[in-house]
N, C-alpha and C. Protein backbone atom coordinates (compact mmCIF):
# COMPACT_ATOMS: atom_id res chain seq x y z
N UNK A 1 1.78 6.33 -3.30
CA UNK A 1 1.99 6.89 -4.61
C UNK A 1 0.70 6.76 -5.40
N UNK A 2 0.19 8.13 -5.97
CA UNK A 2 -0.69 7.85 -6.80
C UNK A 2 -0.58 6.89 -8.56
N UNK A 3 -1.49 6.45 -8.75
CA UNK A 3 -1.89 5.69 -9.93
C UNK A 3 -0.65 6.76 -11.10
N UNK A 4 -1.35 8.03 -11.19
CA UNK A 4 -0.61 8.95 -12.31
C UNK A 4 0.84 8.89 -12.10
N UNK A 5 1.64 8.82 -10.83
CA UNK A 5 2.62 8.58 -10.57
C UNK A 5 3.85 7.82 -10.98
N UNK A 6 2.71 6.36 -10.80
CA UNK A 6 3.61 5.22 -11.30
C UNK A 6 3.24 5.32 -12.68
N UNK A 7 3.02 5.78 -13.32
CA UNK A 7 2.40 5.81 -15.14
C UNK A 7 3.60 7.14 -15.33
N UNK A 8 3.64 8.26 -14.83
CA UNK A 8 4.74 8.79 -15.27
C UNK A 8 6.08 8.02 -14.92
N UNK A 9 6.60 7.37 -13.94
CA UNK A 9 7.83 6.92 -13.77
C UNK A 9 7.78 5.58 -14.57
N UNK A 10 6.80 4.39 -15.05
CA UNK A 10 6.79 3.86 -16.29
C UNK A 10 7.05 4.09 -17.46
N UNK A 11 6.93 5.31 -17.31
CA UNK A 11 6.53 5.66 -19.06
C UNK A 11 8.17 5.98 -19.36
N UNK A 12 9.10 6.31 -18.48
CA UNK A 12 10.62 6.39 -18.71
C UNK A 12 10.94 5.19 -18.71
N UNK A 13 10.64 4.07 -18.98
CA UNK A 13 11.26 2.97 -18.87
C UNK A 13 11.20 2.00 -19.84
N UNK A 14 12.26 1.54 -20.81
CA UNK A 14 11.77 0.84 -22.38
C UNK A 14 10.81 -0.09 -22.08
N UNK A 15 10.04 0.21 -22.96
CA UNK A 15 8.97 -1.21 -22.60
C UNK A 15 9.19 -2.64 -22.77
N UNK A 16 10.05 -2.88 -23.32
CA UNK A 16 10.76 -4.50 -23.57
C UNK A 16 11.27 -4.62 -22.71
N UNK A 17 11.76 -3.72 -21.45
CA UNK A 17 12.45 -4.61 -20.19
C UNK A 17 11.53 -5.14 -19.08
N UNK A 18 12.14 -6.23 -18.43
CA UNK A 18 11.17 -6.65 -17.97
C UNK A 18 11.33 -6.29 -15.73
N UNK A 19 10.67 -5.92 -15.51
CA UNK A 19 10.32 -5.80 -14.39
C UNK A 19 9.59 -6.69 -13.20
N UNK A 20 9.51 -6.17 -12.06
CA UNK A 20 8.64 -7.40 -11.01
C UNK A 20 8.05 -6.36 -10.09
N UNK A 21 6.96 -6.19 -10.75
CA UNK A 21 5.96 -4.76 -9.30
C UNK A 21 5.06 -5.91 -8.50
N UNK A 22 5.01 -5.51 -7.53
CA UNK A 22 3.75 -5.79 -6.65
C UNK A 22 3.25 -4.89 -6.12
N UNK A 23 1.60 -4.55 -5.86
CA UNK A 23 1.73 -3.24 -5.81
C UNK A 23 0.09 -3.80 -4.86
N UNK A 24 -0.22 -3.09 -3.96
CA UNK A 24 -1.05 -2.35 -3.02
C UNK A 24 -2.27 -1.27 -3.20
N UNK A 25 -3.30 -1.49 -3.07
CA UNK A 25 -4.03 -0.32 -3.14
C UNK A 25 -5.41 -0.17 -2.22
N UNK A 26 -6.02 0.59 -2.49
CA UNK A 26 -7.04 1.14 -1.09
C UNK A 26 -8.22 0.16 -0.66
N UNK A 27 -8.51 -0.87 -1.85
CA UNK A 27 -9.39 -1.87 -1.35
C UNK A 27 -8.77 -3.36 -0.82
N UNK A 28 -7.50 -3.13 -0.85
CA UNK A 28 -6.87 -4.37 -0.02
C UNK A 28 -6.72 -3.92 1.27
N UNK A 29 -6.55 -2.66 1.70
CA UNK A 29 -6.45 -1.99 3.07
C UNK A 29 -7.69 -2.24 3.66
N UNK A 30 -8.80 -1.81 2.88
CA UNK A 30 -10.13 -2.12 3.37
C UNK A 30 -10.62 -3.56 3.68
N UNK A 31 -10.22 -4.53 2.84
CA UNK A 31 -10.26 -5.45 2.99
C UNK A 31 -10.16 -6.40 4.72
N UNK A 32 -8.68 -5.89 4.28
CA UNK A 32 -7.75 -6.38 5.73
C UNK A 32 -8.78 -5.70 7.05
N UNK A 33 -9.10 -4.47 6.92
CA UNK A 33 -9.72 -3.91 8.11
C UNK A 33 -10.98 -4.77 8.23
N UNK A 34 -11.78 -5.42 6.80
CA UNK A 34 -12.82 -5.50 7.11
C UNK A 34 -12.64 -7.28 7.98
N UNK A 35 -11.81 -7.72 7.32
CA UNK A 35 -11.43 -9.12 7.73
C UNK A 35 -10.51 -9.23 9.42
N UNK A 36 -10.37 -8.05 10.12
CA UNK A 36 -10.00 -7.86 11.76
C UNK A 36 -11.27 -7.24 12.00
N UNK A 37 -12.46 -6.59 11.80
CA UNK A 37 -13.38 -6.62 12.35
C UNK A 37 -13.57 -4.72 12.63
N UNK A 38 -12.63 -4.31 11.91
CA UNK A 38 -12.53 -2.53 11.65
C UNK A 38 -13.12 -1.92 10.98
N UNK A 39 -13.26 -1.06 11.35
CA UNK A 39 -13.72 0.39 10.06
C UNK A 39 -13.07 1.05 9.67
N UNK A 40 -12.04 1.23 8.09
CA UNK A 40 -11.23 2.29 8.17
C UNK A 40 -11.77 3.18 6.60
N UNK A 41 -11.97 4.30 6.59
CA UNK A 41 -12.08 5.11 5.91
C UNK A 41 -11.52 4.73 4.18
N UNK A 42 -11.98 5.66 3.57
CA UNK A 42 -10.57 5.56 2.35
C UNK A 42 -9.86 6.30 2.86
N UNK A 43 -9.86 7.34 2.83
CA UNK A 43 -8.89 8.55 3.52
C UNK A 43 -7.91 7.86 4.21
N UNK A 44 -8.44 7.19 5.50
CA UNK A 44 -7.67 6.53 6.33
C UNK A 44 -6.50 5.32 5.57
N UNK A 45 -7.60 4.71 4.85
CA UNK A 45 -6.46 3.82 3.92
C UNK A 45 -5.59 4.20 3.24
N UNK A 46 -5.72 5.29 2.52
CA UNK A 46 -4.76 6.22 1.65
C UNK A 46 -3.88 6.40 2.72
N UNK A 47 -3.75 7.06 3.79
CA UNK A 47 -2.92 7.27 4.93
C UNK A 47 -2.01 5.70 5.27
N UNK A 48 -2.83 4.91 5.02
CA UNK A 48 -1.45 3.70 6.01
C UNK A 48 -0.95 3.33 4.50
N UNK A 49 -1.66 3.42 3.59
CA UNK A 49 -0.58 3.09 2.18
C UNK A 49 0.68 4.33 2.12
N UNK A 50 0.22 5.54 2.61
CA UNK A 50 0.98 6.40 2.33
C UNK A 50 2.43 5.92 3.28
N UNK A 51 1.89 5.63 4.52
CA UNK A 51 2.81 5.63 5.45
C UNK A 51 3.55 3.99 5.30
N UNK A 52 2.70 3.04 4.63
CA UNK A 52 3.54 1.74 4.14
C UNK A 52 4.90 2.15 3.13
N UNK A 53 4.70 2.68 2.36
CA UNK A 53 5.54 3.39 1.17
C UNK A 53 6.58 4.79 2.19
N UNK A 54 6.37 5.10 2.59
CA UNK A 54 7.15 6.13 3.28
C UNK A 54 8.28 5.28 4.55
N UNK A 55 7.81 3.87 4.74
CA UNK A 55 8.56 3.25 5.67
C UNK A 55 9.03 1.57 4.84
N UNK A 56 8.80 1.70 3.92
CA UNK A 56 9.27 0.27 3.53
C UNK A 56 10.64 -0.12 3.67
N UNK A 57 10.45 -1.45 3.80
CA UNK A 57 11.84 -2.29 4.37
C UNK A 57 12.07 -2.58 3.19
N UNK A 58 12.53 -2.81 1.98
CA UNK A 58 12.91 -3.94 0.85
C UNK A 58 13.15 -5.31 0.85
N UNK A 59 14.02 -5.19 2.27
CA UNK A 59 14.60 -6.66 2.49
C UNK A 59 12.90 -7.42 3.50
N UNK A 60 11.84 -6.82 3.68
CA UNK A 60 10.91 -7.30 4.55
C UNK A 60 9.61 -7.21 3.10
N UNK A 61 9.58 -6.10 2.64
CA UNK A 61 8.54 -6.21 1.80
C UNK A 61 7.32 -6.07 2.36
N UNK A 62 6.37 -5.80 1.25
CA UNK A 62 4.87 -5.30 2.48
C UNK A 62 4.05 -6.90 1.92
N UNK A 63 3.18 -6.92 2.49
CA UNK A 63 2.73 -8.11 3.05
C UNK A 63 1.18 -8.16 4.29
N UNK A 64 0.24 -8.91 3.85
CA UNK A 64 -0.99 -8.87 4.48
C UNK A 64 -0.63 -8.17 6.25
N UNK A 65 0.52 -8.86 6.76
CA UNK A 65 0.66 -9.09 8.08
C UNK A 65 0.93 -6.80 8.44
N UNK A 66 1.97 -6.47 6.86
CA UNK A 66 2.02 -5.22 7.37
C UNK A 66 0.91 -4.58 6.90
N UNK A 67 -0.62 -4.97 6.41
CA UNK A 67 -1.45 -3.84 6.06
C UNK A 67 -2.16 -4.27 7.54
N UNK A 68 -2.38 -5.25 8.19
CA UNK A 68 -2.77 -5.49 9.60
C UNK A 68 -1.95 -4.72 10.70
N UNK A 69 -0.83 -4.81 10.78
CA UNK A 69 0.04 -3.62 11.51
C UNK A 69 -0.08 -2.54 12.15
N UNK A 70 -0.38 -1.94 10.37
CA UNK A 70 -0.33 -0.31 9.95
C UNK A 70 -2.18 0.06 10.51
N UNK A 71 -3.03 -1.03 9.99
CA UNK A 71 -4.45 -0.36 10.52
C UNK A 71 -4.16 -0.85 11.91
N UNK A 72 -3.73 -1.67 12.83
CA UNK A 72 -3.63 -1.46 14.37
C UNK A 72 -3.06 -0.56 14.78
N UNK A 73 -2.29 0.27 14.35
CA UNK A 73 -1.46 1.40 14.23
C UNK A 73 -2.28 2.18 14.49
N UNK A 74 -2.61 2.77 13.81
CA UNK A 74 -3.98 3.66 13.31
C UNK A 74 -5.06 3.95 14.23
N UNK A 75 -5.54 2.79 14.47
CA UNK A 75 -6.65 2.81 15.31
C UNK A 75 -7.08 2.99 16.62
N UNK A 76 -5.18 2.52 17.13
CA UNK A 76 -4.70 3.10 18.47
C UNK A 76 -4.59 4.59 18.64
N UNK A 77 -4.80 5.05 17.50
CA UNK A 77 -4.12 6.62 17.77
C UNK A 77 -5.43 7.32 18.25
């Protein structure tokens, strides 16, 4: 989900309630790749965030172990 995304689906929501986001983005993907010893694109990162969010568990939650996963995923292909 883009940035503008979550700012429109915020912006419906009273601001005095209180919420719990955790949220993901393209230099933690990079990160993780750079810390297994990978190269992954932004592009490419945008892609396994896309596909983290398109497959999330709720009851599992995303988590270092699934941005490691998703770029072994990837890299096999």
């Amino acid at each position: 989900m883009k940035v503008k995304e979550w700012i429109k689906v915020l912006s419906k929501l009273d601001p005095e309630e209180s919420i719990c986001v955790h949220y993901w983005q393209i230099g933690d993907v990079l990160h993780m790749a750079e810390e297994m010893g990978e190269k992954v694109t932004n592009d490419e990162a945008q892609e396994i965030l896309e596909e983290i969010e398109d497959n999330i568990d709720s009851e599992m939650g995303v988590s270092w172990t699934t941005l490691r996963v998703n770029i072994e995923d990837l890299i096999k292909k």
